[in-house]
PDB file of N, CA and C in Angstrom:
ATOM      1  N   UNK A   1       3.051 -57.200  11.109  1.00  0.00           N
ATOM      2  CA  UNK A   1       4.026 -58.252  11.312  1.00  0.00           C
ATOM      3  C   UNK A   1       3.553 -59.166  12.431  1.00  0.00           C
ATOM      4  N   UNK A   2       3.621 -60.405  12.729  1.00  0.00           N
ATOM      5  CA  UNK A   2       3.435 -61.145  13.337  1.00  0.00           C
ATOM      6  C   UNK A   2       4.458 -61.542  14.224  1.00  0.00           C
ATOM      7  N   UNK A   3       4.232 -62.106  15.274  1.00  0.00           N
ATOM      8  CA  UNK A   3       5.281 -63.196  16.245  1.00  0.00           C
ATOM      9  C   UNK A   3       5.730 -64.277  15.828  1.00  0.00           C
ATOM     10  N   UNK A   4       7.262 -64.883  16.101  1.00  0.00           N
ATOM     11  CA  UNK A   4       7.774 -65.983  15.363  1.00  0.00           C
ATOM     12  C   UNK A   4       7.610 -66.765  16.770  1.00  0.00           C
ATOM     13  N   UNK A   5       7.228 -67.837  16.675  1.00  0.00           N
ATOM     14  CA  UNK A   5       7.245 -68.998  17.658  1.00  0.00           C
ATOM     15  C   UNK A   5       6.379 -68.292  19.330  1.00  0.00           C
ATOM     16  N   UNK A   6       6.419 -69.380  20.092  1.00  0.00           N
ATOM     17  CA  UNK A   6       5.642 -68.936  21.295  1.00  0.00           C
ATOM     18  C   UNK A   6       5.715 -68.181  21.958  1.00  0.00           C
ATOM     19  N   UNK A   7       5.334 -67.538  22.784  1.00  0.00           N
ATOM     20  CA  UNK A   7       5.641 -65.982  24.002  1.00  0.00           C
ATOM     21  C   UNK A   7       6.325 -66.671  24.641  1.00  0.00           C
ATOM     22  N   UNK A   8       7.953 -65.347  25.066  1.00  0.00           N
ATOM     23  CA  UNK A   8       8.374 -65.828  26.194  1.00  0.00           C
ATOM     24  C   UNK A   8       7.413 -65.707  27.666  1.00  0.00           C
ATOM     25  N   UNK A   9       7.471 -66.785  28.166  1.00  0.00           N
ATOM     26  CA  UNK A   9       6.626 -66.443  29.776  1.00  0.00           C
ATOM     27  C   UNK A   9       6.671 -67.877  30.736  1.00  0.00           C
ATOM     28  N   UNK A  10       7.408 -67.429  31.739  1.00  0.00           N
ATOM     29  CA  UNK A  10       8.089 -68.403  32.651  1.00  0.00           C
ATOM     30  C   UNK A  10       6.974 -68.360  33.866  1.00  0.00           C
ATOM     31  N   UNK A  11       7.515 -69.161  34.700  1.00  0.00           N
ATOM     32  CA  UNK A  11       6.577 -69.616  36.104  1.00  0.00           C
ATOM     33  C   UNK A  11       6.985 -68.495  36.652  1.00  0.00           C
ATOM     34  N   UNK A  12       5.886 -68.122  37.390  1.00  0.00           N
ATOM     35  CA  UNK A  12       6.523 -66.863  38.701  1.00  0.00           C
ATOM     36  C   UNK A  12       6.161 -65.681  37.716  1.00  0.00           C
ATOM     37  N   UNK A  13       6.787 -65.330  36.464  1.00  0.00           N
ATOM     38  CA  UNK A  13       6.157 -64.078  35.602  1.00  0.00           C
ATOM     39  C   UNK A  13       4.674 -63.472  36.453  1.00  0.00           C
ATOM     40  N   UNK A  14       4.535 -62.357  35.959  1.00  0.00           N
ATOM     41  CA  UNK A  14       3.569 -61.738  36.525  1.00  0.00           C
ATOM     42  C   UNK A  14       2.764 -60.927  34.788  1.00  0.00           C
ATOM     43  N   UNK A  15       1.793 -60.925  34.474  1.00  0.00           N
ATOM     44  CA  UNK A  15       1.303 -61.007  33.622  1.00  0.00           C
ATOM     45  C   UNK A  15       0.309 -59.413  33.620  1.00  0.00           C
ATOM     46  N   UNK A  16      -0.314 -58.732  32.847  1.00  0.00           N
ATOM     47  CA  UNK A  16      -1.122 -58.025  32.449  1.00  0.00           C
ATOM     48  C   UNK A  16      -2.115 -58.318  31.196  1.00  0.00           C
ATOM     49  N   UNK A  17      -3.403 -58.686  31.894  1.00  0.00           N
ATOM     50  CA  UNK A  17      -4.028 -58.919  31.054  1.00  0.00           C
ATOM     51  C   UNK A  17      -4.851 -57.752  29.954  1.00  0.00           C
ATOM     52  N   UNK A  18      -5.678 -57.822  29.438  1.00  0.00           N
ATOM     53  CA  UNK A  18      -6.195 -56.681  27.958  1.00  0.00           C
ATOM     54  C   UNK A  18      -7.414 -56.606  28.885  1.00  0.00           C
ATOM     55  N   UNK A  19      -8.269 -57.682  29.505  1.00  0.00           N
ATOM     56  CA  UNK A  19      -9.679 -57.151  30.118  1.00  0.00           C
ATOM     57  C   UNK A  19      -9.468 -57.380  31.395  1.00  0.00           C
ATOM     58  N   UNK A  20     -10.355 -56.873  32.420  1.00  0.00           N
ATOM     59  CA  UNK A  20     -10.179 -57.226  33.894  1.00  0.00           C
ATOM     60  C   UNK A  20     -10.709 -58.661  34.348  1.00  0.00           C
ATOM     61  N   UNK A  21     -10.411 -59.192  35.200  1.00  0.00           N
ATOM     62  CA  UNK A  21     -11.102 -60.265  36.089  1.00  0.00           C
ATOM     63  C   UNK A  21     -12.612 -60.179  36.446  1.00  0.00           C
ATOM     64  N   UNK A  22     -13.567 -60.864  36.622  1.00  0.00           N
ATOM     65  CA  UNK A  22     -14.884 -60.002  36.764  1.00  0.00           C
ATOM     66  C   UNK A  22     -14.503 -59.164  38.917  1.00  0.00           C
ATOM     67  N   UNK A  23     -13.893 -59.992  39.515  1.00  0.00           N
ATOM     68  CA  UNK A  23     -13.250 -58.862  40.441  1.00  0.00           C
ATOM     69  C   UNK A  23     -12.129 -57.612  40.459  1.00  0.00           C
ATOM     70  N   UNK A  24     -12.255 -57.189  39.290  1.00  0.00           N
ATOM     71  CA  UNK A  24     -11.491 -56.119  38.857  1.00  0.00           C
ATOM     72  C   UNK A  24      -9.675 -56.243  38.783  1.00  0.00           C
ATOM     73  N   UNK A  25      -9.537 -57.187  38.758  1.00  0.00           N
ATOM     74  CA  UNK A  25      -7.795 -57.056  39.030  1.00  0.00           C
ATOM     75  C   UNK A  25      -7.750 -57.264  37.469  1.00  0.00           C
ATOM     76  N   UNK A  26      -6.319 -56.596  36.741  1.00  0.00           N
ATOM     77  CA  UNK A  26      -5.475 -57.020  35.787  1.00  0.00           C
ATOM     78  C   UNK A  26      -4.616 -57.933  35.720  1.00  0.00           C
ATOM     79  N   UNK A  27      -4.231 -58.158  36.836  1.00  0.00           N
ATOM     80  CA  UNK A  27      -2.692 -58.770  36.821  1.00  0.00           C
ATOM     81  C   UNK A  27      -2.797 -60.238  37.300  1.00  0.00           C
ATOM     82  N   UNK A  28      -1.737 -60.840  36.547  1.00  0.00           N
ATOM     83  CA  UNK A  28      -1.863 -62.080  37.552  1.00  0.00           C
ATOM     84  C   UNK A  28      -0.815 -63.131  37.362  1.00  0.00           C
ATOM     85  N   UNK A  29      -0.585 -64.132  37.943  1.00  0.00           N
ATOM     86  CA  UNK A  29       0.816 -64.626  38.268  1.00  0.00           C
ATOM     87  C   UNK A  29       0.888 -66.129  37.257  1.00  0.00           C
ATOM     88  N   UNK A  30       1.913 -66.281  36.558  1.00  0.00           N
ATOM     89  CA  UNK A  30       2.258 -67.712  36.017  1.00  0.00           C
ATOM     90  C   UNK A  30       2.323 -68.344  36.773  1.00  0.00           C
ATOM     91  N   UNK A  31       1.287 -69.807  37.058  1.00  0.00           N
ATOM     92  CA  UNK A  31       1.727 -70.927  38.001  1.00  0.00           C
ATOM     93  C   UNK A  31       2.214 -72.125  37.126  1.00  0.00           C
ATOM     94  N   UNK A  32       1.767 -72.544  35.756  1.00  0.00           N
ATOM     95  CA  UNK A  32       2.189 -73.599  34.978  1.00  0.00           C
ATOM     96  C   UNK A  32       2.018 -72.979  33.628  1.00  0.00           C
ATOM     97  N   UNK A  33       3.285 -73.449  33.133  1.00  0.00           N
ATOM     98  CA  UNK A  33       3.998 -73.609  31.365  1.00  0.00           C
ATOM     99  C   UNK A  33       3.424 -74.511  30.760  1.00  0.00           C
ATOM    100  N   UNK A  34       3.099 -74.744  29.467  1.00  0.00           N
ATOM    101  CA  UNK A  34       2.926 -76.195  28.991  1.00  0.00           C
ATOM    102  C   UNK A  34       1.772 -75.554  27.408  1.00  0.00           C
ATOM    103  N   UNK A  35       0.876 -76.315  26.877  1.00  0.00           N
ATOM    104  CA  UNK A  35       0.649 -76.115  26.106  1.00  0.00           C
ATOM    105  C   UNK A  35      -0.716 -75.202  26.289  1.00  0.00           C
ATOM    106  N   UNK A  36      -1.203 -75.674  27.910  1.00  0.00           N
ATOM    107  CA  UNK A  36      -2.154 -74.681  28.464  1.00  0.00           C
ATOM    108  C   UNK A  36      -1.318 -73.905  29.378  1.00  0.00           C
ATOM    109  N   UNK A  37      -1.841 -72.725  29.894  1.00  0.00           N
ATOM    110  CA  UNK A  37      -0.831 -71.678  31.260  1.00  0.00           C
ATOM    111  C   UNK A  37      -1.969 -72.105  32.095  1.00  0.00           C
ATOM    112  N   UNK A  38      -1.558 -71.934  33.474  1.00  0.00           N
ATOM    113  CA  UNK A  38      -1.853 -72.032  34.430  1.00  0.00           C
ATOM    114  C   UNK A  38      -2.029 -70.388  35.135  1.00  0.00           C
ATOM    115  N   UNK A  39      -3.167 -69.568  35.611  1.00  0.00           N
ATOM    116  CA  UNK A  39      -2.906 -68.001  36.159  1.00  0.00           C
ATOM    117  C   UNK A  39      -3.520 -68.516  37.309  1.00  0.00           C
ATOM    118  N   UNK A  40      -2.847 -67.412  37.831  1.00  0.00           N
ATOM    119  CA  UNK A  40      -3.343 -66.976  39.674  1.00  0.00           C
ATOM    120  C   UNK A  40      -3.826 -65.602  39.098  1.00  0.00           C
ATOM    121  N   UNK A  41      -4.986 -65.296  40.187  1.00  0.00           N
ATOM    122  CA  UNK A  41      -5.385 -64.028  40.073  1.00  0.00           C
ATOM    123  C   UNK A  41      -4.825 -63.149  41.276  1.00  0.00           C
ATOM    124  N   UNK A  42      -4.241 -62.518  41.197  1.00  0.00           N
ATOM    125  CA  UNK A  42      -3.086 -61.496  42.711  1.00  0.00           C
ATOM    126  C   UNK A  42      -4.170 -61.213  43.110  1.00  0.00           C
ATOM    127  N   UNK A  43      -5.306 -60.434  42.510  1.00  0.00           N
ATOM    128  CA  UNK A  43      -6.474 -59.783  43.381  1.00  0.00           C
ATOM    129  C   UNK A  43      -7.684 -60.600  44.463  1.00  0.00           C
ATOM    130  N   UNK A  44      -7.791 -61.495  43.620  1.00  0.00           N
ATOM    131  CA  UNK A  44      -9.001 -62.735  44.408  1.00  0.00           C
ATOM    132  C   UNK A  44      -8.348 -63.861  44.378  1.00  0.00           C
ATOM    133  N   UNK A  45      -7.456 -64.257  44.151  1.00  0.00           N
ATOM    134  CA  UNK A  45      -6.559 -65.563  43.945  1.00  0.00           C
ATOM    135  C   UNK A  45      -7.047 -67.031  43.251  1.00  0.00           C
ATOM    136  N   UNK A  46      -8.074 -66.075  42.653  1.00  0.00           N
ATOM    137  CA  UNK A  46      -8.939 -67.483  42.176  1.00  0.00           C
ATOM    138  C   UNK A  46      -7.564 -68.062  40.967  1.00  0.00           C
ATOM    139  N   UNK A  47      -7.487 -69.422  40.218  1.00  0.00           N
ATOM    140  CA  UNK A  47      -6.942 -69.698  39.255  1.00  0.00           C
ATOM    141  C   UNK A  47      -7.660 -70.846  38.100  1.00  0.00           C
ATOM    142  N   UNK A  48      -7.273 -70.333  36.721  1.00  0.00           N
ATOM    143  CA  UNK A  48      -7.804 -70.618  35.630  1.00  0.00           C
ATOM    144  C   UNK A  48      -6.610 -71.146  34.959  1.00  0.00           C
ATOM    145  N   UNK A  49      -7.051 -71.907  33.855  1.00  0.00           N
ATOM    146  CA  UNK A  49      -6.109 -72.548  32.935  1.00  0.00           C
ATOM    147  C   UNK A  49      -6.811 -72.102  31.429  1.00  0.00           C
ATOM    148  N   UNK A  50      -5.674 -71.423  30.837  1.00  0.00           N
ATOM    149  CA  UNK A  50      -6.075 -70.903  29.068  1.00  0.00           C
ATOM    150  C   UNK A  50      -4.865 -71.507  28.710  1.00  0.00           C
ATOM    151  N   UNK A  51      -5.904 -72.381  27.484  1.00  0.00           N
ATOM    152  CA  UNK A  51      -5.021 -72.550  25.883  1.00  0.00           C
ATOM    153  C   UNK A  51      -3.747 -71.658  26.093  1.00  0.00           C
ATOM    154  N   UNK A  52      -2.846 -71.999  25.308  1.00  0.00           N
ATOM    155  CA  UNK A  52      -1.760 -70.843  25.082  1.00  0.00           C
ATOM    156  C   UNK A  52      -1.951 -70.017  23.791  1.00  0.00           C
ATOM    157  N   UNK A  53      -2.718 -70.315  23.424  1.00  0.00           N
ATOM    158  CA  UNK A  53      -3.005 -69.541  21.847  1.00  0.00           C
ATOM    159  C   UNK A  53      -3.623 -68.213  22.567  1.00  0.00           C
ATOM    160  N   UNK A  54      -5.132 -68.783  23.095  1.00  0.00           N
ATOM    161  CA  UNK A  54      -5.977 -68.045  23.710  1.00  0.00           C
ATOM    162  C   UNK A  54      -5.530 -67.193  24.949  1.00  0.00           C
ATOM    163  N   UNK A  55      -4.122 -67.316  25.627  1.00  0.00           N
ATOM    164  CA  UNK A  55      -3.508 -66.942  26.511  1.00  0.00           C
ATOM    165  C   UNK A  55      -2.973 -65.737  25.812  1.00  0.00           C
ATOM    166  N   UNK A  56      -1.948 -66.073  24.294  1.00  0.00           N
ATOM    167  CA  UNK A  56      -1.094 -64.743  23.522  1.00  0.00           C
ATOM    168  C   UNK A  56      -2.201 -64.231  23.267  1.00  0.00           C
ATOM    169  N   UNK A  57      -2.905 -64.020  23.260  1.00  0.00           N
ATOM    170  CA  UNK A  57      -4.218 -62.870  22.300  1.00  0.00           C
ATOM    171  C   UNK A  57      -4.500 -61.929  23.690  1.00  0.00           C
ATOM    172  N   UNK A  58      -4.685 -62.817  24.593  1.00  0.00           N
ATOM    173  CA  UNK A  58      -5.240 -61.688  25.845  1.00  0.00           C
ATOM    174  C   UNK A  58      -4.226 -61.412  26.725  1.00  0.00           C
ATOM    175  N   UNK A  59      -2.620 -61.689  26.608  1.00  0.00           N
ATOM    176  CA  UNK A  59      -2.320 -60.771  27.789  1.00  0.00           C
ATOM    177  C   UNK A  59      -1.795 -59.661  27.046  1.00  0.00           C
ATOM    178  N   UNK A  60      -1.387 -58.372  28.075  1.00  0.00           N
ATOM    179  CA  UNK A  60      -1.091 -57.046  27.252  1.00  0.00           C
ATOM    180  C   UNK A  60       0.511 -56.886  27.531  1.00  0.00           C
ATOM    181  N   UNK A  61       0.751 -57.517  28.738  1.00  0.00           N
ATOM    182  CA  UNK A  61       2.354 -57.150  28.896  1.00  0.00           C
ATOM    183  C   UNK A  61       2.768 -57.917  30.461  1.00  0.00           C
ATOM    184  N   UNK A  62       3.612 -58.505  29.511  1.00  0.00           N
ATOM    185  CA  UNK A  62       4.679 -59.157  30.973  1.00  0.00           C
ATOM    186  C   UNK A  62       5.551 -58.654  31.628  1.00  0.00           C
ATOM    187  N   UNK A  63       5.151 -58.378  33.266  1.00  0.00           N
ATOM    188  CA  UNK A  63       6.030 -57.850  34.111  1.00  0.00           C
ATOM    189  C   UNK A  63       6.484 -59.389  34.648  1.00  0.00           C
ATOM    190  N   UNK A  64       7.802 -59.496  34.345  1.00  0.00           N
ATOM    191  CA  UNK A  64       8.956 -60.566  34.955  1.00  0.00           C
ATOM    192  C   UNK A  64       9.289 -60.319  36.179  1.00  0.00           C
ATOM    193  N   UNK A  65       9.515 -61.461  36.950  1.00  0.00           N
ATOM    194  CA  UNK A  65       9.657 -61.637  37.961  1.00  0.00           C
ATOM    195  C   UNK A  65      11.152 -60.865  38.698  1.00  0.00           C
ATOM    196  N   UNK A  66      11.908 -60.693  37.675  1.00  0.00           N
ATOM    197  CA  UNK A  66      12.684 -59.946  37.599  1.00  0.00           C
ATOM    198  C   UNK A  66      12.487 -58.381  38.034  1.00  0.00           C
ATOM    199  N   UNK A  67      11.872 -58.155  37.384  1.00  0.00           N
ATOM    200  CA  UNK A  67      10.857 -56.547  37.303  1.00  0.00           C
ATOM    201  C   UNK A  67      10.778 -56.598  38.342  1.00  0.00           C
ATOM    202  N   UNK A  68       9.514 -57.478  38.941  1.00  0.00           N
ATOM    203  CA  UNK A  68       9.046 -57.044  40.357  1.00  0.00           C
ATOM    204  C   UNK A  68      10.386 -57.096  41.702  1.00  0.00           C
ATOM    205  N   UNK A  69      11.245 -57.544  41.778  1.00  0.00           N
ATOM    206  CA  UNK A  69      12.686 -57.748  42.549  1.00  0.00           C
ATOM    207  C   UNK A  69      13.056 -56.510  42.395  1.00  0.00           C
ATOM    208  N   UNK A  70      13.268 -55.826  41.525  1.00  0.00           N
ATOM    209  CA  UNK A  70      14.247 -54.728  41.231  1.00  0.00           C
ATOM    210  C   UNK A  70      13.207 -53.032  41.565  1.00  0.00           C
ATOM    211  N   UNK A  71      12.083 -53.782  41.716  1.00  0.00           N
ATOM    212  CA  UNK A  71      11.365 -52.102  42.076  1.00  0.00           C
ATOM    213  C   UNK A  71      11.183 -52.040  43.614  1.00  0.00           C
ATOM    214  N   UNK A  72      11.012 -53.363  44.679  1.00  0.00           N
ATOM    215  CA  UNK A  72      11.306 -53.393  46.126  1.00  0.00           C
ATOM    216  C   UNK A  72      12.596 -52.264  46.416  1.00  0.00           C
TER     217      UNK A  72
END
């Protein structure tokens, strides 16, 4: 089965990607929405911009900003 319409994923979201960073981090932060995303890398803070197509294929799971509030 497939996905109907675009991933939910807001600014601030915190993301899990499928491969690592070549500095080893997974994770990394929504800075811009739009037809490309905008990532921060939490580990080296470097930031990249992916397609959004090419964005749904590689992340593995969104931890919401929400999430991270409620485990402090």
């Amino acid at each position: 089965m497939s996905r109907r319409g675009p991933l939910e994923v807001h600014v601030g979201d915190r993301v899990r990607m499928r491969k690592p960073h070549p500095c080893g981090g997974y994770e990394w932060e929504v800075t811009r929405i739009g037809a490309d995303i905008r990532l921060r890398c939490l580990t080296c803070g470097r930031r990249v911009m992916l397609p959004r197509s090419k964005f749904e294929k590689r992340v593995k799971a969104i931890l919401t900003a929400e999430d991270d509030e409620s485990a402090r």
